[in-house]
N, C-alpha and C. Protein backbone atom coordinates (compact mmCIF):
# COMPACT_ATOMS: atom_id res chain seq x y z
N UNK A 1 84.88 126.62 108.50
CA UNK A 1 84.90 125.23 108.07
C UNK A 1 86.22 124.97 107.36
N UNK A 2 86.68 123.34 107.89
CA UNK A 2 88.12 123.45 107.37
C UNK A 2 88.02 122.31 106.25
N UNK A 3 89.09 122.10 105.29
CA UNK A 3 88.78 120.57 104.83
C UNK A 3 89.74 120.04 105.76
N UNK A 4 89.84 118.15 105.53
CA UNK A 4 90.79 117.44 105.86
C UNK A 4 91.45 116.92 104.73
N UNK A 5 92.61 116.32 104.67
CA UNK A 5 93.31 115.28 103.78
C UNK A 5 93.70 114.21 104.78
N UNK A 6 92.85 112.76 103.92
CA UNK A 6 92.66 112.06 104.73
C UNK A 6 93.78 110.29 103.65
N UNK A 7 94.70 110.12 104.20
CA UNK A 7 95.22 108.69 103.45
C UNK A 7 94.93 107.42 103.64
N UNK A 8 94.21 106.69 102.75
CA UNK A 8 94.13 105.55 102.93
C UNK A 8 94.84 104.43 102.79
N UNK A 9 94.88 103.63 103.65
CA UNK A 9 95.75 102.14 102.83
C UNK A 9 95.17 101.09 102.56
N UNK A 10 94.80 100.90 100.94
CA UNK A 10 93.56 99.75 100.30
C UNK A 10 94.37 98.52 100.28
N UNK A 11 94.10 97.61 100.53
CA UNK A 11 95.05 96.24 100.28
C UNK A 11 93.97 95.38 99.33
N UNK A 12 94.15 95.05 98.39
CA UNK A 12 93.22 94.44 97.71
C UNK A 12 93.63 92.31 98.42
N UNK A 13 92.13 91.80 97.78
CA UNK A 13 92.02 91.02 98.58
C UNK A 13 93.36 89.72 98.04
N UNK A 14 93.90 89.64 97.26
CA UNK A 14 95.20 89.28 96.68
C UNK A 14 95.83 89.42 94.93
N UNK A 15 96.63 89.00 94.66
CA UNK A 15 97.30 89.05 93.55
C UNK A 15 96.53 89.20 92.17
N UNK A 16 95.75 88.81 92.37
CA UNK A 16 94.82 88.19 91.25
C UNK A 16 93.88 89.21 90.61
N UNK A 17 93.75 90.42 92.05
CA UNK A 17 92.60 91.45 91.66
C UNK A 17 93.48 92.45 90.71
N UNK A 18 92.13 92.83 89.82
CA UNK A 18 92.84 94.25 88.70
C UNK A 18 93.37 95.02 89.58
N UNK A 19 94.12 95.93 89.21
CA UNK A 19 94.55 96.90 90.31
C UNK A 19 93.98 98.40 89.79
N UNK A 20 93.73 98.25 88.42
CA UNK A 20 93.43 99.82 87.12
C UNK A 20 91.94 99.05 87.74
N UNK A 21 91.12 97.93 87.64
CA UNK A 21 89.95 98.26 87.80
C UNK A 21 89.18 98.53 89.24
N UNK A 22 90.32 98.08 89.99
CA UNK A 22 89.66 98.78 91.34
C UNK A 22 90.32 99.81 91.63
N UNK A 23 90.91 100.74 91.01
CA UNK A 23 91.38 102.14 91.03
C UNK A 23 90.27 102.69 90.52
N UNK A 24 88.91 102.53 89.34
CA UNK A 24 88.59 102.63 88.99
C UNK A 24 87.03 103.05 89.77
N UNK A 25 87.43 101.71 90.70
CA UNK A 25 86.04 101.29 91.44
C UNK A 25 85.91 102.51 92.56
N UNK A 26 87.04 102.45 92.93
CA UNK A 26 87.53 103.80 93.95
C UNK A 26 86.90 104.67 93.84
N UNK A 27 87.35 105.41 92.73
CA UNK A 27 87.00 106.92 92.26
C UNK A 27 85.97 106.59 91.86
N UNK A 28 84.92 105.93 91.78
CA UNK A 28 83.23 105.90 91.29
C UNK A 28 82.98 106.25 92.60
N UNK A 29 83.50 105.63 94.10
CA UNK A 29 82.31 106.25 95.50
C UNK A 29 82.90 106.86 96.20
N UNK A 30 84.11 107.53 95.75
CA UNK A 30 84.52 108.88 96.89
C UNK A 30 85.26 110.13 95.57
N UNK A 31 85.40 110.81 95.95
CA UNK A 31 85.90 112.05 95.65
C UNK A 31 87.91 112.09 95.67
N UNK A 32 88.92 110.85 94.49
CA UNK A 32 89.72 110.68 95.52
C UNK A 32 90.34 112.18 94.48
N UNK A 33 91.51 112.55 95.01
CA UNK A 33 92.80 113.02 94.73
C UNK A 33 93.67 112.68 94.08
N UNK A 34 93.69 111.58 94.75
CA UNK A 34 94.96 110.68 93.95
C UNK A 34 95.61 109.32 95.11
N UNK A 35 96.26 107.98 93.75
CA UNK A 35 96.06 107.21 94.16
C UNK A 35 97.48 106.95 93.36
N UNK A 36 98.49 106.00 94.48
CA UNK A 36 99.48 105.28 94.70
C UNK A 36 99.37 103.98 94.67
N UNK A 37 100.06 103.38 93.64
CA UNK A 37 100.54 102.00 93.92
C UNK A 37 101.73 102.17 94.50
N UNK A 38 101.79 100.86 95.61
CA UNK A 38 102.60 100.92 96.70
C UNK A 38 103.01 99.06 96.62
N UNK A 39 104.45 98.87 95.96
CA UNK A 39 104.70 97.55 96.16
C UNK A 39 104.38 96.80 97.12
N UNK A 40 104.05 95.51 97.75
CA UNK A 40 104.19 95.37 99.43
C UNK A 40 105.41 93.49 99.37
N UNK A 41 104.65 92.83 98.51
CA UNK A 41 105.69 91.72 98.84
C UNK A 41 104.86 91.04 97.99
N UNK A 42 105.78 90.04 96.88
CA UNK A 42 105.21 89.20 96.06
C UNK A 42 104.38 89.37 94.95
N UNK A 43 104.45 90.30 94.94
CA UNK A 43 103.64 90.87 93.38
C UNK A 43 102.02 91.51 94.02
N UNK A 44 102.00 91.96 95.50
CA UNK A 44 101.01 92.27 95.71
C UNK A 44 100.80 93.44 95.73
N UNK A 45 99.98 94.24 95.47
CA UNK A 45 100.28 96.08 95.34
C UNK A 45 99.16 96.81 96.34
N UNK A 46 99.77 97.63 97.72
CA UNK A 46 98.74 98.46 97.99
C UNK A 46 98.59 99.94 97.40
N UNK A 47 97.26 100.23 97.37
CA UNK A 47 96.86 101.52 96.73
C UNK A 47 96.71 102.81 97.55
N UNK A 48 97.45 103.72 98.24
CA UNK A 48 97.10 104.94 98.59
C UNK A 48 96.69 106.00 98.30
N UNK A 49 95.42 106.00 99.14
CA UNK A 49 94.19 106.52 98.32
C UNK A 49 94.45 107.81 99.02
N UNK A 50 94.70 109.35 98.65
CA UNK A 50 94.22 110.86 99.09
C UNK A 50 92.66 110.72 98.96
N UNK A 51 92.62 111.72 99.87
CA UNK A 51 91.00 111.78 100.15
C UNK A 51 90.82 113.24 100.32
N UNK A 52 90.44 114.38 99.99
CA UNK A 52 90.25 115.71 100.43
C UNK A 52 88.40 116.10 100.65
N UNK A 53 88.11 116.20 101.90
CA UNK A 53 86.95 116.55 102.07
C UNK A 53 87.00 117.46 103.44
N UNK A 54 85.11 118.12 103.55
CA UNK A 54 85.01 119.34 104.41
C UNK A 54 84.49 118.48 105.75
N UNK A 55 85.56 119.32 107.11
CA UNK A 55 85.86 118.56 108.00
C UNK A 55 84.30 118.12 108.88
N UNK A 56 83.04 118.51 108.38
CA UNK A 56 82.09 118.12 108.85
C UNK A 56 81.64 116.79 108.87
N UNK A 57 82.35 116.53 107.44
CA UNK A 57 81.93 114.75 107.34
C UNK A 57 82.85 113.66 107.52
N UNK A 58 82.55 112.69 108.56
CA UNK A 58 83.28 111.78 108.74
C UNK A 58 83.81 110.81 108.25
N UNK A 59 85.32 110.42 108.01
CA UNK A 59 86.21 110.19 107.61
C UNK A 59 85.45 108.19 107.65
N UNK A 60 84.99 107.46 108.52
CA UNK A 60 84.64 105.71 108.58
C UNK A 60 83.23 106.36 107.31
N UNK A 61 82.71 107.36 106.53
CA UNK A 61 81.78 107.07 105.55
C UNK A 61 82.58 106.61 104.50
N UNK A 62 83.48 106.95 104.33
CA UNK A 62 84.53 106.77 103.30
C UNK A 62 85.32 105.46 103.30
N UNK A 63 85.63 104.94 104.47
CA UNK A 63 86.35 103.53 104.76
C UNK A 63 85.13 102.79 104.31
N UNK A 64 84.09 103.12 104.76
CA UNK A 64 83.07 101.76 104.76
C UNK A 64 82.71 101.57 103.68
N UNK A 65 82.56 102.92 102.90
CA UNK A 65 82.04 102.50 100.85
C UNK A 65 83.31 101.96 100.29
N UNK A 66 84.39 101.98 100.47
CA UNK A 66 85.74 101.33 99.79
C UNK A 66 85.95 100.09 100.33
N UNK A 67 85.77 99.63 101.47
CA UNK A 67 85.47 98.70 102.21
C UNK A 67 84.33 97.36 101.43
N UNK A 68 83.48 98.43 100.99
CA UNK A 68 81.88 97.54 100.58
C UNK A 68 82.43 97.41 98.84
N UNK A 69 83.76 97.38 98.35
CA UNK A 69 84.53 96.81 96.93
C UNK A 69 84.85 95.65 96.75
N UNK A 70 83.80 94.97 95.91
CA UNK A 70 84.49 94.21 95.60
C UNK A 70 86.03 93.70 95.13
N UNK A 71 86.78 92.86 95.59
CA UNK A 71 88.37 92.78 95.77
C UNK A 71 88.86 93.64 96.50
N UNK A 72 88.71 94.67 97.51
CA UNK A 72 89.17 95.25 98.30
C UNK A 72 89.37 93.90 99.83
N UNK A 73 90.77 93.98 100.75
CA UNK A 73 90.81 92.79 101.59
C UNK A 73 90.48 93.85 102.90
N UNK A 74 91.40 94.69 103.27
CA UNK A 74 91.52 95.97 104.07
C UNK A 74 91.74 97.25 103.72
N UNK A 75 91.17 97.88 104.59
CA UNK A 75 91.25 99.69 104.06
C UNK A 75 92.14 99.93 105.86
N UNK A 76 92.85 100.66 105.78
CA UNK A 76 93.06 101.41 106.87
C UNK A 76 93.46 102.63 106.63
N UNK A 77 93.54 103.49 107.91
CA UNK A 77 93.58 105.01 107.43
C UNK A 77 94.78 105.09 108.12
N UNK A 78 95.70 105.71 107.26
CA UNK A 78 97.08 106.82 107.07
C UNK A 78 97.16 107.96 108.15
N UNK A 79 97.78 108.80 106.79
CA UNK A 79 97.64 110.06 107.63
C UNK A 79 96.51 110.94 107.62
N UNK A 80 96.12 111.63 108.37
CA UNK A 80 95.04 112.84 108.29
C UNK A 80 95.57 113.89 109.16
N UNK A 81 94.63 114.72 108.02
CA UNK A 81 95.70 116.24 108.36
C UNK A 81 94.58 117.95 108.35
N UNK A 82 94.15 118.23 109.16
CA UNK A 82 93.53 119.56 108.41
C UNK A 82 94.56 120.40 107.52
N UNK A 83 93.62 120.97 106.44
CA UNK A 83 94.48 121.52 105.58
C UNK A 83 93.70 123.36 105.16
């Protein structure tokens, strides 16, 4: 059994959302690693989320609980990597 490292890209739903409290919200329903603010344009910030888990469990359980955040707009997935 291997793990993966899996990157996310959170876009919150605009300017207005906390960015410390949905970093916050994050790490309450996954297991993260670690998390990047990532300028994008206009004062809007995406968050890249590490993800390290065992490669049995699938990677959309994890989109869909970060997904189901309030102020989250899009999640898409990065890179993934067995490690």
């Amino acid at each position: 059994m291997g793990q993966v490292a899996l990157t996310l890209n959170v876009m919150p739903e605009s300017t207005d959302v906390d960015i410390r409290g949905l970093k916050e919200k994050i790490k309450a329903v996954a297991d993260v690693k670690q998390i990047v603010e990532k300028p994008v344009a206009f004062g809007l910030i995406m968050l890249e989320v590490l993800l390290v888990f065992d490669d049995k469990k699938g990677a959309s359980d994890f989109e869909e609980k970060i997904r189901g955040i309030d102020g989250v707009g899009t999640v898409e997935s990065g890179d993934i990597t067995l490690i």
